[in-house]
Protein backbone atom coordinates (compact mmCIF):
# COMPACT_ATOMS: atom_id res chain seq x y z
CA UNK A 1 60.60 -11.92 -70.84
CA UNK A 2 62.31 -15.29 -69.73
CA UNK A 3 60.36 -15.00 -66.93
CA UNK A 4 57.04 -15.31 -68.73
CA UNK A 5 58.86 -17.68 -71.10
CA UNK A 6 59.19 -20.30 -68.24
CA UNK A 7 55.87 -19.99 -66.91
CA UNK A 8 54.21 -20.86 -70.16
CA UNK A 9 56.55 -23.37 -70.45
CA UNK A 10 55.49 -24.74 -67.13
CA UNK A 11 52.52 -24.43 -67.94
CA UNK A 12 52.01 -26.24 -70.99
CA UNK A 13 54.40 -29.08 -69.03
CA UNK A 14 51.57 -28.80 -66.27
CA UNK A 15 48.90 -29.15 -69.07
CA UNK A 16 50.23 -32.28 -70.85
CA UNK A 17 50.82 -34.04 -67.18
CA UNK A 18 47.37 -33.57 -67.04
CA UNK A 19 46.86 -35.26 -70.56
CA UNK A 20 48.69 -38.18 -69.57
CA UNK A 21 46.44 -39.26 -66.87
CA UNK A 22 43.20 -38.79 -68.87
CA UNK A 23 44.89 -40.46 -71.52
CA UNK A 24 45.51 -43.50 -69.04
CA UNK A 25 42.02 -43.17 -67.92
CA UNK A 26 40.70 -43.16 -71.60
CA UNK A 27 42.04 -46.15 -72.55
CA UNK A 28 42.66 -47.97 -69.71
CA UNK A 29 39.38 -50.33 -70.86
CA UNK A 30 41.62 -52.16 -73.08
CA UNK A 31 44.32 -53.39 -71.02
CA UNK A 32 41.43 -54.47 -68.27
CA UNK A 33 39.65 -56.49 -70.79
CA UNK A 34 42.72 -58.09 -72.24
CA UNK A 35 43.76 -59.09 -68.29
CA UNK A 36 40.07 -60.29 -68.34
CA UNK A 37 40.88 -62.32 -71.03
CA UNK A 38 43.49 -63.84 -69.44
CA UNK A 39 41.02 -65.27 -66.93
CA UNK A 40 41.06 -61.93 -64.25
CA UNK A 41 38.60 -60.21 -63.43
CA UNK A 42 38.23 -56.75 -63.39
CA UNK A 43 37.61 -56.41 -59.56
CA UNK A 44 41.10 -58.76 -59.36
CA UNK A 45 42.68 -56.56 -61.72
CA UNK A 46 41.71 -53.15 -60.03
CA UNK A 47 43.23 -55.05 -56.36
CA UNK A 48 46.25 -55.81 -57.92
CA UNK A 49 46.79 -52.93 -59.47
CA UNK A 50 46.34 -50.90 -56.80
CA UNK A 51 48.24 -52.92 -54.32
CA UNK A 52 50.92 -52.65 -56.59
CA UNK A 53 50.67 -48.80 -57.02
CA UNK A 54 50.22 -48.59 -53.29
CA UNK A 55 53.48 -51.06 -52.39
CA UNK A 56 55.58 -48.71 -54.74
CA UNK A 57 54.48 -45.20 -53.37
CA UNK A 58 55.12 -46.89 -49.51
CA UNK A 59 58.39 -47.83 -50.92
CA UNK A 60 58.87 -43.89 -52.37
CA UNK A 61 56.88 -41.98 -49.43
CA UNK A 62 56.95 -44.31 -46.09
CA UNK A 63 55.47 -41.30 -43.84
CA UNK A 64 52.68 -41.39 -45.93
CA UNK A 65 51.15 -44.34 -43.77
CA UNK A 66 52.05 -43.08 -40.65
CA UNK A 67 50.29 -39.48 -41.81
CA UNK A 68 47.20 -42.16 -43.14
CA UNK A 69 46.85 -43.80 -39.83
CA UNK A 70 46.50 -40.24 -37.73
CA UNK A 71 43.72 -39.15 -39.99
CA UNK A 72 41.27 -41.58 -39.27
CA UNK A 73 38.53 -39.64 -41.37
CA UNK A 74 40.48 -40.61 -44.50
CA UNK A 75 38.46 -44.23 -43.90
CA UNK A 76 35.58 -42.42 -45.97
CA UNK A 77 37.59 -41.10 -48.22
CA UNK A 78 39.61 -44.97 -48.64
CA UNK A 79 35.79 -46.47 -49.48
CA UNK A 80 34.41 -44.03 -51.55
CA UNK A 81 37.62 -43.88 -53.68
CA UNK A 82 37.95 -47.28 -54.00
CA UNK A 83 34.00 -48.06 -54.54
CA UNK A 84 34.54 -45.19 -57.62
CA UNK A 85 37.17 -47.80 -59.02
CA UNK A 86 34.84 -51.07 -58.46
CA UNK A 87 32.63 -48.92 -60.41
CA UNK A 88 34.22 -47.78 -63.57
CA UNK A 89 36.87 -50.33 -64.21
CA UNK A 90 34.14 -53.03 -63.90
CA UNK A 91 32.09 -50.99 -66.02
CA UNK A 92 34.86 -50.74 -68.88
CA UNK A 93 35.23 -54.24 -69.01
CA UNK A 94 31.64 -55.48 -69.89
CA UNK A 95 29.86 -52.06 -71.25
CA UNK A 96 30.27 -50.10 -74.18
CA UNK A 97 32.50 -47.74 -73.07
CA UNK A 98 31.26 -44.67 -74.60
CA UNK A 99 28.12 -45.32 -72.75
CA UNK A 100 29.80 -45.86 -69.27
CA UNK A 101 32.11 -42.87 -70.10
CA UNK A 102 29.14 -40.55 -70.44
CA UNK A 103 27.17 -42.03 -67.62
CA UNK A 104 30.09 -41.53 -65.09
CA UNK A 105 31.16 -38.23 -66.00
CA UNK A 106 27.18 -37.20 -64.35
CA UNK A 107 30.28 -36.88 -61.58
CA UNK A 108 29.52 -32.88 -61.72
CA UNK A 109 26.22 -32.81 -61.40
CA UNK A 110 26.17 -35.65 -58.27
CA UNK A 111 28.91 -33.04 -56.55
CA UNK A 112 26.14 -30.29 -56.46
CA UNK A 113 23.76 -32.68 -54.69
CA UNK A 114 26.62 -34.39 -52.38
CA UNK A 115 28.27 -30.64 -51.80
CA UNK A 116 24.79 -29.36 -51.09
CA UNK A 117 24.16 -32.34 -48.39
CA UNK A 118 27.43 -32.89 -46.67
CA UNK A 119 29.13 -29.20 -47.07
CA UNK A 120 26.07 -26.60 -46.94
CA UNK A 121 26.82 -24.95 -50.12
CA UNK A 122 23.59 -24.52 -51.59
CA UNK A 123 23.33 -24.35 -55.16
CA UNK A 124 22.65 -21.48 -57.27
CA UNK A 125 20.45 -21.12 -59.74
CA UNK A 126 23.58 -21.74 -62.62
CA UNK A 127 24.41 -25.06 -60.87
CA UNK A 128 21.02 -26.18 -60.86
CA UNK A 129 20.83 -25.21 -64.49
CA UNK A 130 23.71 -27.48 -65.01
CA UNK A 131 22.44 -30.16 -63.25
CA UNK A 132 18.99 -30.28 -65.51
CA UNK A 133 21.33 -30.10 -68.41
CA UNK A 134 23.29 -33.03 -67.29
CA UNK A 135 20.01 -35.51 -66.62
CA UNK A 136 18.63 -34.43 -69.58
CA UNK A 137 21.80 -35.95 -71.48
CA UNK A 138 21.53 -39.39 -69.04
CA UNK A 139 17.81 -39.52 -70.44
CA UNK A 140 18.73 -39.20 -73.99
CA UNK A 141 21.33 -41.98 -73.25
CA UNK A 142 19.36 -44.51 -71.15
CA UNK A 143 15.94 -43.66 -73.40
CA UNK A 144 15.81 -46.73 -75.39
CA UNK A 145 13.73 -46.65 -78.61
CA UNK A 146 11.37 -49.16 -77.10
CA UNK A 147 11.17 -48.35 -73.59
CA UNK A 148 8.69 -45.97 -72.11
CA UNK A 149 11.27 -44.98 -69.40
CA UNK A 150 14.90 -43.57 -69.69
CA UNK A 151 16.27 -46.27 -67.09
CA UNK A 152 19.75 -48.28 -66.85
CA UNK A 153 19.93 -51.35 -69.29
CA UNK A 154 22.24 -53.77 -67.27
CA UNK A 155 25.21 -53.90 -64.74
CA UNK A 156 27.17 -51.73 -67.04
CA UNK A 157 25.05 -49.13 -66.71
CA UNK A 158 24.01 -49.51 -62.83
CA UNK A 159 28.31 -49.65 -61.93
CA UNK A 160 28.85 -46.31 -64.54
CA UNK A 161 26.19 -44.70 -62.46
CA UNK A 162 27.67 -45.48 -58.96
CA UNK A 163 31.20 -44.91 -59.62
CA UNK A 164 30.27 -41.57 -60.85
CA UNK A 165 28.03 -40.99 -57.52
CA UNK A 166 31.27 -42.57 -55.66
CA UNK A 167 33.73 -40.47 -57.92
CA UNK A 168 31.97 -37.04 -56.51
CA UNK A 169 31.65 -38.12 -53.23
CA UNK A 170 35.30 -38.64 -53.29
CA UNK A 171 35.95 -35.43 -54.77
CA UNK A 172 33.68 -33.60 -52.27
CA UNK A 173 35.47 -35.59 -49.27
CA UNK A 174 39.13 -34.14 -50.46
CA UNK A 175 37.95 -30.70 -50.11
CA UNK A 176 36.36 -31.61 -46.50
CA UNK A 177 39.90 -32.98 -45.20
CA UNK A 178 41.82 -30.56 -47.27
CA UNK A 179 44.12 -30.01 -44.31
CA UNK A 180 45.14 -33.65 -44.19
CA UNK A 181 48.28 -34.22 -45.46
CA UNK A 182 48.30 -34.61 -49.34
CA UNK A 183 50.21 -38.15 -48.91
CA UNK A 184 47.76 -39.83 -46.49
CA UNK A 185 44.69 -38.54 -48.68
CA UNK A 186 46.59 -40.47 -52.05
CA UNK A 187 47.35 -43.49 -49.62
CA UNK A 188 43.59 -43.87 -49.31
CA UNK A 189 42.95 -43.74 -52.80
CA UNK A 190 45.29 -46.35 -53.35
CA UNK A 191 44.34 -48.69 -50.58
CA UNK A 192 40.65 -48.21 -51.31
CA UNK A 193 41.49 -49.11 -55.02
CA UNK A 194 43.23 -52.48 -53.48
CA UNK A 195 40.93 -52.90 -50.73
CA UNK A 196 37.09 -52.22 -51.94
CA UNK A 197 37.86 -54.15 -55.36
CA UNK A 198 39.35 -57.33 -53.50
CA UNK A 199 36.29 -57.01 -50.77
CA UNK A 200 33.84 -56.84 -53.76
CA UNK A 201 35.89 -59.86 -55.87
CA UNK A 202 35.32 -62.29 -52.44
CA UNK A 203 31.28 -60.90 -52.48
CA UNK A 204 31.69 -61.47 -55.96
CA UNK A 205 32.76 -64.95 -55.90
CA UNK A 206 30.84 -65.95 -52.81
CA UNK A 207 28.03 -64.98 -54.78
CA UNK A 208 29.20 -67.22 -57.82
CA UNK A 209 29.75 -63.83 -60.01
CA UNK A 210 33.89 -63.70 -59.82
CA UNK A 211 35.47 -66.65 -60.77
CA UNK A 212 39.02 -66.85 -58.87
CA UNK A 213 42.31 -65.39 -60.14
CA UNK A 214 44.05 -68.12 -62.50
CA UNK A 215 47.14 -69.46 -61.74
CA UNK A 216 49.92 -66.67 -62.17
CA UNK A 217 51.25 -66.62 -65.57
CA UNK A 218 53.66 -64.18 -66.72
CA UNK A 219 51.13 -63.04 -70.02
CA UNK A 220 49.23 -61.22 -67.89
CA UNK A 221 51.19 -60.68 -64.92
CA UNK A 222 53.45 -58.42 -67.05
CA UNK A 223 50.50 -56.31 -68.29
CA UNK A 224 48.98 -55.90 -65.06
CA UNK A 225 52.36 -54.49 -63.71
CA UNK A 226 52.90 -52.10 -66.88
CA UNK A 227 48.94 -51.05 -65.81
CA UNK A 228 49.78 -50.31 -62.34
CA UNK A 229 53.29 -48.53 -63.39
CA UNK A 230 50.98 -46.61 -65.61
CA UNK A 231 48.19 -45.86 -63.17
CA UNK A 232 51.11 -45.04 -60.83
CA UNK A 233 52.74 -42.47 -63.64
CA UNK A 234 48.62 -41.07 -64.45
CA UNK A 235 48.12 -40.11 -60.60
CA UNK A 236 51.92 -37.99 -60.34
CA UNK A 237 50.84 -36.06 -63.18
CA UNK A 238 47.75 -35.44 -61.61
CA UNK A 239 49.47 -34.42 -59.04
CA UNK A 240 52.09 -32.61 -61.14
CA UNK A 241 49.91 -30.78 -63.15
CA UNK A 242 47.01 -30.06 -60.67
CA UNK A 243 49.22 -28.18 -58.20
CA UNK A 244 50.44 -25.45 -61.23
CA UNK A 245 47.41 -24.77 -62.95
CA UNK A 246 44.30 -23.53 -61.38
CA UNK A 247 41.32 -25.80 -60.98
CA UNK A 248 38.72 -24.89 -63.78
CA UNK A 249 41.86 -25.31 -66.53
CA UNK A 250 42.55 -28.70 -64.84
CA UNK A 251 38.84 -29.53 -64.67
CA UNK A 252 38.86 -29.05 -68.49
CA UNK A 253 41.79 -30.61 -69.65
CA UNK A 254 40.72 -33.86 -67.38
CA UNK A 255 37.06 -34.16 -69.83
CA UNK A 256 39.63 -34.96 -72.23
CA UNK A 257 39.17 -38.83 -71.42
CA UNK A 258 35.94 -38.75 -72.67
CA UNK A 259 37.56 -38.22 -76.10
CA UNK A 260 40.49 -40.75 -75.58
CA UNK A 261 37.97 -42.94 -74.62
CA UNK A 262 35.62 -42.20 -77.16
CA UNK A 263 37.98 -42.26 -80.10
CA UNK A 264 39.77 -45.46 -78.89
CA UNK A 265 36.88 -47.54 -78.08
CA UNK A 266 34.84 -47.19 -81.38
CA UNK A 267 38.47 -47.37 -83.42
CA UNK A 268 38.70 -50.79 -81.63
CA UNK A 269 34.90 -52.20 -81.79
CA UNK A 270 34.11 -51.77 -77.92
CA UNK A 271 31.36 -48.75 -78.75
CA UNK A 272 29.36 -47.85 -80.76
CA UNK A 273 27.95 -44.73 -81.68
CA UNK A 274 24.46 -43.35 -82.26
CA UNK A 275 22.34 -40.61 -82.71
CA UNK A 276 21.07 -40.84 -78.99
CA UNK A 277 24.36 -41.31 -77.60
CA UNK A 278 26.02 -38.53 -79.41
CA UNK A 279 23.25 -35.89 -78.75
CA UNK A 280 22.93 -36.97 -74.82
CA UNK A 281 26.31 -36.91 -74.43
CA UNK A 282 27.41 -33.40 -75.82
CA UNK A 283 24.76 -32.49 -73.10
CA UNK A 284 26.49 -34.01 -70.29
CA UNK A 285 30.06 -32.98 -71.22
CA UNK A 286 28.99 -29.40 -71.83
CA UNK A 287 26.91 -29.64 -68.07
CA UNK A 288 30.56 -30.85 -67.22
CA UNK A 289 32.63 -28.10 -69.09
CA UNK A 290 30.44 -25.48 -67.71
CA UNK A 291 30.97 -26.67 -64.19
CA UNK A 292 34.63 -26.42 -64.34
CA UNK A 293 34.28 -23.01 -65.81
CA UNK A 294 32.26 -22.25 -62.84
CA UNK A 295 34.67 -23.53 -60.10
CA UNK A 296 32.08 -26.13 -59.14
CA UNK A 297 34.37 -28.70 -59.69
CA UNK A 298 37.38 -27.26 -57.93
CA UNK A 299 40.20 -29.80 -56.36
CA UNK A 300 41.10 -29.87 -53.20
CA UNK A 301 44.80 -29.24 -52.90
CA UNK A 302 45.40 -31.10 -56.07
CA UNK A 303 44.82 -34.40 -54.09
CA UNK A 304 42.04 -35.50 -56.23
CA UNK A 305 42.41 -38.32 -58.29
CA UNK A 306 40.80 -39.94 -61.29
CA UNK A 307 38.67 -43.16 -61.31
């Protein structure tokens, strides 16, 4: 009987770990568009925050670079993660967030395609189902009244897209180097977070998009650290909770940032909610919900890591 006690226990423990990083996920929009405020960027933002995150696990885990630098396939995995955070956290900043929620979480229905093309796992019939379901939501999104075509309106749009396509590429990368060490696969993330968004800041700027970082001022230098202690905090309870529960509960409890982002975003003005919206995107979170269910979306070693 205590036995079973404390497993639920560590199992609801597991659970709300879980929470906590969709919940950092969810609402991370607002502390990006405040630093943006300040004058940063969101491609600056995402660099330092990620350098940060990644200074602070080298300073926690050294042999995780040592374990990154034998694994030289973990390159992929360092541009594809990091071109999944270019993607969303730019997204977040200038988009309705709803919108670029829905769009990205398509992350399911890409991994059928990308596991299909780089892993041989043909699809059944049930993930193809899934995968009509889920572009039948993106229409019903991107369908504007007007428009004869269901296509992306803007760069919000466009970057929700690819950091989904990026975000299930990553995840279908993690289970092809599952036996690389778990620290040199989170190493990657990080770096590729710090090293794709600073690459894409210089294009960016270069190209007379990104304006420069202002001059460092502790207003937002003190948020941006909080936001990298708390994108720091989000990944261990991925890690935390991923590694005791099995994958279709973790897949499930992770489409809660859809809601936190959701409810957050039109509480605070930065959505807004329609019809359309609503009706497309209970499609693509059901096409989502039913491809955890099915182990589609299984982790790999419970390396796998949010935008």
């Amino acid at each position: 009987m205590a036995e079973a006690g404390s497993a639920a226990r560590g199992r609801w423990l597991a659970g709300l770990a879980l929470l906590s990083n969709a919940f950092v996920w969810g609402v991370s929009w607002w502390p990006l568009r405040q630093l943006e405020a300040h004058g940063l960027h969101p491609l600056w933002s995402t660099a330092l925050v990620y350098t940060v995150s990644m200074a602070l696990m080298l300073a926690v885990r050294p042999r995780a670079l040592p374990a990154f630098l034998r694994h030289p396939a973990v390159w992929i995995l360092l541009v594809a993660s990091g071109l999944t955070n270019v993607g969303f956290n730019w997204a977040v900043t200038v988009g309705d967030v709803v919108r670029v929620v829905l769009l990205f979480y398509l992350m399911p229905a890409w991994t059928v395609l990308l596991a299909w093309a780089l892993l041989g796992q043909r699809p059944t019939a049930g993930a193809l189902l899934r995968l009509a379901l889920a572009m039948a939501g993106v229409f019903i999104v991107l369908k504007a009244p007007g428009a004869p075509w269901p296509v992306p309106e803007g760069a919000a749009d466009w970057l929700s897209l690819a950091g989904g396509f990026s975000f299930a590429l990553t995840n279908v990368l993690l289970r092809r180097l599952h036996a690389v060490p778990a620290e040199a696969r989170v190493l990657a993330m990080f770096g590729g977070g710090a090293a794709m968004a600073a690459l894409a800041a210089l294009f960016g700027h270069a190209s007379g998009i990104v304006p420069l970082p202002p001059a460092l001022d502790a207003a937002w230098a003190g948020l941006a650290l909080v936001l990298s202690l708390a994108f720091l905090g989000g990944n261990l309870g991925l890690q935390y909770g991923a590694s005791r529960l099995d994958a279709h509960t973790s897949a499930l409890v992770m489409l809660s940032e859809v809601v936190f982002a959701s409810l957050s975003s039109v509480a605070l003005g930065a959505a807004a909610l329609n019809g359309r919206t609503l009706l497309g995107g209970a499609l693509i979170v059901v096409a989502a919900a039913a491809s955890a269910l099915s182990g589609s979306t299984e982790k790999a070693d419970g390396a796998e890591s949010a935008p």
